[in-house]
C-alpha atoms as a PDB file:
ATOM      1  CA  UNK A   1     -35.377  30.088  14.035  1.00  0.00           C
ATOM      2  CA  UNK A   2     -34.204  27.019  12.510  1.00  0.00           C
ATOM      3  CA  UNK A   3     -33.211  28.936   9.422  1.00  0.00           C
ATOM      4  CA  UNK A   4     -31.027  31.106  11.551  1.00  0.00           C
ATOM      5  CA  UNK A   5     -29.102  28.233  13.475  1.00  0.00           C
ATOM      6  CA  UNK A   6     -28.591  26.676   9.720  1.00  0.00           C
ATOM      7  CA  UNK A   7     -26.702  29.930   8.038  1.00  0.00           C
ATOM      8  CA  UNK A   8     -24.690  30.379  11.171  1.00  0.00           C
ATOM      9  CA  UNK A   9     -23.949  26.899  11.543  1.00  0.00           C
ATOM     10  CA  UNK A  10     -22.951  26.732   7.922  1.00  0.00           C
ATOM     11  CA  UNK A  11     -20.532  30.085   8.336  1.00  0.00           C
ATOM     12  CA  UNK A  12     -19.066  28.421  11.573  1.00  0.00           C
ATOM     13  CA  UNK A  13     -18.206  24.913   8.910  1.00  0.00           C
ATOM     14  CA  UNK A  14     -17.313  27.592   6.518  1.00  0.00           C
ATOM     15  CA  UNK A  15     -14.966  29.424   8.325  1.00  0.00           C
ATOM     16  CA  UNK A  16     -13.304  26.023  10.245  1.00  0.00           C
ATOM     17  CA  UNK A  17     -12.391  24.867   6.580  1.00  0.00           C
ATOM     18  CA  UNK A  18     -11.084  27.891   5.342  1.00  0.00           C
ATOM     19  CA  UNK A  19      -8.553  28.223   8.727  1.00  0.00           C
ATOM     20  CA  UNK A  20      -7.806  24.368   8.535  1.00  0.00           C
ATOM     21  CA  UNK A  21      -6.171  25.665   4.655  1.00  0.00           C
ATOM     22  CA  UNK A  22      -3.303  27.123   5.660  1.00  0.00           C
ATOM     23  CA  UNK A  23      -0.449  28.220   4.234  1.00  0.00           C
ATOM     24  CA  UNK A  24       2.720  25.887   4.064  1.00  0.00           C
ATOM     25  CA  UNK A  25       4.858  28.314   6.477  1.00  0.00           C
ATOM     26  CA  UNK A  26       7.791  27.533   7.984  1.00  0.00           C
ATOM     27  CA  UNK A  27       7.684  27.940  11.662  1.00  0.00           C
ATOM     28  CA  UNK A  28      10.257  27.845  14.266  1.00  0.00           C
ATOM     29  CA  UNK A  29       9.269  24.715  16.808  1.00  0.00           C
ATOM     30  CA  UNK A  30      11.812  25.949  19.459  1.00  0.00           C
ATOM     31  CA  UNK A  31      11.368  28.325  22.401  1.00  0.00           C
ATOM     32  CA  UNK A  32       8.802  29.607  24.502  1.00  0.00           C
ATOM     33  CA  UNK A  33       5.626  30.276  24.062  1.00  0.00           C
ATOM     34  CA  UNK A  34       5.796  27.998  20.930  1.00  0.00           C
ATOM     35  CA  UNK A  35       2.663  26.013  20.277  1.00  0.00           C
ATOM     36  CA  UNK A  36       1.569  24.207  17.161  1.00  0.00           C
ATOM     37  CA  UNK A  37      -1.659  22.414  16.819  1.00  0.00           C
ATOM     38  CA  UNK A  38      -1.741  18.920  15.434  1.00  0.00           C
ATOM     39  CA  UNK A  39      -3.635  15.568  16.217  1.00  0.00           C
ATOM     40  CA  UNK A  40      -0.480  13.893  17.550  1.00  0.00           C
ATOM     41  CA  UNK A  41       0.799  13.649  21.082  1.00  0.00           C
ATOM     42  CA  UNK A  42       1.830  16.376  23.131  1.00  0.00           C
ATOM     43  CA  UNK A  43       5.564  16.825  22.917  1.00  0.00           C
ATOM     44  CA  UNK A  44       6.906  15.039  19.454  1.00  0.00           C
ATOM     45  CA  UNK A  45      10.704  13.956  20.333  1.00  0.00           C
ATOM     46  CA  UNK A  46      13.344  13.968  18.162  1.00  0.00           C
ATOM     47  CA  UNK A  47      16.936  12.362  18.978  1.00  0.00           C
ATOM     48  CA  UNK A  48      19.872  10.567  17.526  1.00  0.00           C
ATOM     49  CA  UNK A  49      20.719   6.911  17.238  1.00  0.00           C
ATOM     50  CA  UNK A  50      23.098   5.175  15.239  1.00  0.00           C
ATOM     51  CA  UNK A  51      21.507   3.019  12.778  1.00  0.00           C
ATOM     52  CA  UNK A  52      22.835   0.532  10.875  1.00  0.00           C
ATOM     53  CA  UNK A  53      25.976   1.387   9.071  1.00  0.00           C
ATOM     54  CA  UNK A  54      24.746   5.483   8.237  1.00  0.00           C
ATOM     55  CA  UNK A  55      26.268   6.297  11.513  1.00  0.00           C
ATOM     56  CA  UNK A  56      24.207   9.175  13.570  1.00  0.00           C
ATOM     57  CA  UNK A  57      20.469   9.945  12.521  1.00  0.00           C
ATOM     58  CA  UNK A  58      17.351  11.478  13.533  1.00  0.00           C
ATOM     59  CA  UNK A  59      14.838   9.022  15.100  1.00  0.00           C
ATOM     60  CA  UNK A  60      11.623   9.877  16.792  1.00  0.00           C
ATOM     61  CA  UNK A  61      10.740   9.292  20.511  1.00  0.00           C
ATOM     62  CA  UNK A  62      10.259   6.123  19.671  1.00  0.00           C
ATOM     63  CA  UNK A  63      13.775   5.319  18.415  1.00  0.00           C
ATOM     64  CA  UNK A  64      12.231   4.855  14.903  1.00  0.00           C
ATOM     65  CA  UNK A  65      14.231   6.288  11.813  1.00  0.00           C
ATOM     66  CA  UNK A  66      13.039   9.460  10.011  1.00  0.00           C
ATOM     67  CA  UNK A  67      13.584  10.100   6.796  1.00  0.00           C
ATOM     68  CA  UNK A  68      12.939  13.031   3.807  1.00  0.00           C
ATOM     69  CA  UNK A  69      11.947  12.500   0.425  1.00  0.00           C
ATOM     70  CA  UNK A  70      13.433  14.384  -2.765  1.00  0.00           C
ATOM     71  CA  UNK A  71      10.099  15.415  -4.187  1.00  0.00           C
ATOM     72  CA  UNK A  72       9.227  17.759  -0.849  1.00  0.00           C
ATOM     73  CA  UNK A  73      10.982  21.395  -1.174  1.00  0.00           C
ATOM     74  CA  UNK A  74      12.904  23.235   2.074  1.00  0.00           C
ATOM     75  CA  UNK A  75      12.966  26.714   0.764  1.00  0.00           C
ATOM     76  CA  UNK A  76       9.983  27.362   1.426  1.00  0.00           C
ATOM     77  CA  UNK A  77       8.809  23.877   3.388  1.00  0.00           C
ATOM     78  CA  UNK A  78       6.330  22.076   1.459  1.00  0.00           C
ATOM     79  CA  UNK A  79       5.469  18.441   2.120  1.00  0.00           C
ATOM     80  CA  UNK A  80       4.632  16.728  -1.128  1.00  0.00           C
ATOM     81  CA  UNK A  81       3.559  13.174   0.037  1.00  0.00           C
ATOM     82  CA  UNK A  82       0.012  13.170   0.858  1.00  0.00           C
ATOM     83  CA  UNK A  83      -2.610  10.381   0.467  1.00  0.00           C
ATOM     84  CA  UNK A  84      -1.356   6.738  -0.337  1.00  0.00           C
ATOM     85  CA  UNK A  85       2.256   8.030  -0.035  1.00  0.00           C
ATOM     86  CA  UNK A  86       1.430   8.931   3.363  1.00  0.00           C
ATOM     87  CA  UNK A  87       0.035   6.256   4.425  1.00  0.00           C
ATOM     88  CA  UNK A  88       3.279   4.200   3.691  1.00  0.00           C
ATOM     89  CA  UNK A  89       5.147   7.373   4.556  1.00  0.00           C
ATOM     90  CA  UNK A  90       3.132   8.676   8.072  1.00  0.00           C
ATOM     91  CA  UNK A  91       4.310  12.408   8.142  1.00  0.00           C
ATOM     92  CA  UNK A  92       6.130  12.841  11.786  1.00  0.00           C
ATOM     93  CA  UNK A  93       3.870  15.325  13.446  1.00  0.00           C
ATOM     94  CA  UNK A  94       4.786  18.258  15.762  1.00  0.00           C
ATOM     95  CA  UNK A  95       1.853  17.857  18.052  1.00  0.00           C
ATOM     96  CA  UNK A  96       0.915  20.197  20.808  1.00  0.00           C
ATOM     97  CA  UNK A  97       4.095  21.417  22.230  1.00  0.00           C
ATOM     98  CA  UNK A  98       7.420  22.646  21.235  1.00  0.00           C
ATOM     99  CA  UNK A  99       9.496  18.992  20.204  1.00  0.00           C
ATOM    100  CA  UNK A 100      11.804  17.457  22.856  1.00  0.00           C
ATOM    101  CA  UNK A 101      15.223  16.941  21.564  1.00  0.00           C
ATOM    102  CA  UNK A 102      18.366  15.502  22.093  1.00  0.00           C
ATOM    103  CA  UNK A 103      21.073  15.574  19.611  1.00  0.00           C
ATOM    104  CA  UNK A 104      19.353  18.139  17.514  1.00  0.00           C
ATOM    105  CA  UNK A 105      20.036  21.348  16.762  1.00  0.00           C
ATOM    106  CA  UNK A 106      16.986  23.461  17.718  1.00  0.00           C
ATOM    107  CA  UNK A 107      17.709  26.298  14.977  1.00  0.00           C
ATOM    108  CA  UNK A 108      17.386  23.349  12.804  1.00  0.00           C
ATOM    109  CA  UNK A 109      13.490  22.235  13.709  1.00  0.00           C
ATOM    110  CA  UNK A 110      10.520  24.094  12.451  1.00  0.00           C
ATOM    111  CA  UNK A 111       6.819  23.124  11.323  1.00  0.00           C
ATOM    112  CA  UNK A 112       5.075  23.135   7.897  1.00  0.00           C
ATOM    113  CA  UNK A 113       1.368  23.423   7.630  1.00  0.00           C
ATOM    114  CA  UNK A 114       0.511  20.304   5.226  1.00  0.00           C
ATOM    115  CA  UNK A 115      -2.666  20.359   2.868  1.00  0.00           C
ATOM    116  CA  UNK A 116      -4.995  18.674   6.075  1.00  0.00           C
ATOM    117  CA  UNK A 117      -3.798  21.064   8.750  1.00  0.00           C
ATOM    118  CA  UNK A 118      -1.687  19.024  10.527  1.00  0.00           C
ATOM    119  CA  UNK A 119       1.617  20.459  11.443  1.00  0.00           C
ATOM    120  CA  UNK A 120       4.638  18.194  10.553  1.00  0.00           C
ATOM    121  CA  UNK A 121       7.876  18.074  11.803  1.00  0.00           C
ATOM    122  CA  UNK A 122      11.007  19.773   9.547  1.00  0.00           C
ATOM    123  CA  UNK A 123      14.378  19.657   9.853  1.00  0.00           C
ATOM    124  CA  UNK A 124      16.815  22.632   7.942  1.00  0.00           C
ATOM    125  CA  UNK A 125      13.694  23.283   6.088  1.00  0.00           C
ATOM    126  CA  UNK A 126      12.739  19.563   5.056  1.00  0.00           C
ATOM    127  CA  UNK A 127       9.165  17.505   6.073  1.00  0.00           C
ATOM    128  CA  UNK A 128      10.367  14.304   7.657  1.00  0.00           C
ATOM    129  CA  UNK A 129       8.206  11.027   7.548  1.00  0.00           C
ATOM    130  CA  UNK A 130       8.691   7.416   9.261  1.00  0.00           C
ATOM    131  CA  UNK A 131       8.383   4.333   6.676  1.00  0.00           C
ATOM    132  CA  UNK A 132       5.863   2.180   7.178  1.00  0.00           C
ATOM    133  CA  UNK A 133       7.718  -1.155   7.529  1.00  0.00           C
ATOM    134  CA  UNK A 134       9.918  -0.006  10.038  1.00  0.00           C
ATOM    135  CA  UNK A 135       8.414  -1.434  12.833  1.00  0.00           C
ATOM    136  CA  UNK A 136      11.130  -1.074  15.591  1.00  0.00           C
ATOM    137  CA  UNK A 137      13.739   1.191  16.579  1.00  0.00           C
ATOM    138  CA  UNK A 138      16.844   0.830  14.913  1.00  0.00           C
ATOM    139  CA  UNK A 139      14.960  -0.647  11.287  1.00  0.00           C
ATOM    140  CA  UNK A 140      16.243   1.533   8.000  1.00  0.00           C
ATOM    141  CA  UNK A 141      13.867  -0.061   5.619  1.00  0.00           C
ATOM    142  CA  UNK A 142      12.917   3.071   4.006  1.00  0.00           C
ATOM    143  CA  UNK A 143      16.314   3.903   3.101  1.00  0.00           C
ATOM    144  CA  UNK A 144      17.082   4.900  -0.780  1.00  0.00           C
ATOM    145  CA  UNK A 145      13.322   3.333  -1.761  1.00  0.00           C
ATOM    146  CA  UNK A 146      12.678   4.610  -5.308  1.00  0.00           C
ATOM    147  CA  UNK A 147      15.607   6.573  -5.077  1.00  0.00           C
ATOM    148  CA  UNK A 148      13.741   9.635  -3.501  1.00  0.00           C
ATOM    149  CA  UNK A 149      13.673   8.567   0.501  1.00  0.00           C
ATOM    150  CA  UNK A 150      17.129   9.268   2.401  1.00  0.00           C
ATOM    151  CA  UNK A 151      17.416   8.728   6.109  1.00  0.00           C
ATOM    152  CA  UNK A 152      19.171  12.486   7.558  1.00  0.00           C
ATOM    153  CA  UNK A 153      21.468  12.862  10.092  1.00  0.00           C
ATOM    154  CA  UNK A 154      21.615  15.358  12.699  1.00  0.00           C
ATOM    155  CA  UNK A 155      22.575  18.336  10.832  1.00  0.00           C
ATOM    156  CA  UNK A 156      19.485  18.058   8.424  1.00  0.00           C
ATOM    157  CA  UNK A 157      21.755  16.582   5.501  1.00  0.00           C
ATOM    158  CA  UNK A 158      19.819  13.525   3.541  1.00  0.00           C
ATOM    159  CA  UNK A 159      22.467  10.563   3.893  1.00  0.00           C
ATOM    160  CA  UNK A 160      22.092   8.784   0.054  1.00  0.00           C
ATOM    161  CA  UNK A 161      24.136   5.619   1.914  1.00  0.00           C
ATOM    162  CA  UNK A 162      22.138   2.391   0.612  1.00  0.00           C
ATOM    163  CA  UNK A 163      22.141   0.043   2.863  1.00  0.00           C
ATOM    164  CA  UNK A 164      23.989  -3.149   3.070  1.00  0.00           C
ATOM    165  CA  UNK A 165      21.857  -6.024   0.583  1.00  0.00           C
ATOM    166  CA  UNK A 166      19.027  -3.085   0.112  1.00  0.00           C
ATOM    167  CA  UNK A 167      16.750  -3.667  -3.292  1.00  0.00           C
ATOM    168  CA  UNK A 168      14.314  -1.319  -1.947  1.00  0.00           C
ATOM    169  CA  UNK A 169      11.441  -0.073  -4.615  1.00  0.00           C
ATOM    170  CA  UNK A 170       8.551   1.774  -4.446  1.00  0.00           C
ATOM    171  CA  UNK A 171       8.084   5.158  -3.245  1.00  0.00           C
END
């Protein structure tokens, strides 16, 4: 009996990892019926703020600045940033629900599978991330670091702006 609950238990592991693989699809994160899975809250919010001297962006719910990096791919969506360059670069998840948003186009916004499942948030085909050292709303810090990480504005165009007294490195 043990033997039993061990081989099943295995192909229920087994089968978990292999769906947790997933492709990196782009998927549309507007309209009804839209759900995405992801261990982030609910309803991910994107918006617009004006930041520094880039004029409008895309900020989270939080009023923190997004940003996409020249090594990730829109066409197809593939997030190339994983381990320590996401932990100074936190992908902005999708969550449970379809994204709030305000200021942004909707046929803009879609979802890429990244290599640990989670869904993360795109915009015209692009991953976008949140810096680390940002710590407040309205903080660019991330801007034009190593020459790959652009803030974007609201029509999913990177801005390659530097900001004012910026000797950003790293990446």
């Amino acid at each position: 009996m043990k033997r039993i609950a061990v081989v099943i238990g295995s192909a229920v592991l087994g089968l978990a990892a292999l769906t947790a693989c997933g492709g990196d699809e782009d998927t549309p994160a507007s309209g009804p019926g839209t759900s995405q899975s992801a261990p982030a809250a609910a309803n991910a919010k994107l918006a617009t703020a004006d930041v520094g001297d880039f004029g409008k962006i895309v900020v989270d719910g939080t009023g923190r600045t997004l940003y996409v990096f020249d090594k990730d791919t829109a066409d197809p969506s593939k997030s190339n940033c994983d381990g320590d360059c996401a932990t100074k670069w936190p992908p902005a998840l999708a969550g449970t629900g379809t994204p709030e948003l305000d200021g942004v186009d909707a046929s803009l916004v879609g979802t890429v599978t990244r290599t640990d499942g989670s869904k993360q948030i795109t915009l015209a085909g692009l991953p976008l991330y949140q810096f680390d050292q940002d710590t407040k709303a309205g903080e660019a810090k991330g801007q034009a670091v190593g020459g790959v990480w652009w803030v974007v504005g609201p029509d999913g165009k990177k801005i390659t702006k530097e900001a004012s007294g910026s000797g950003n490195s790293g990446y």
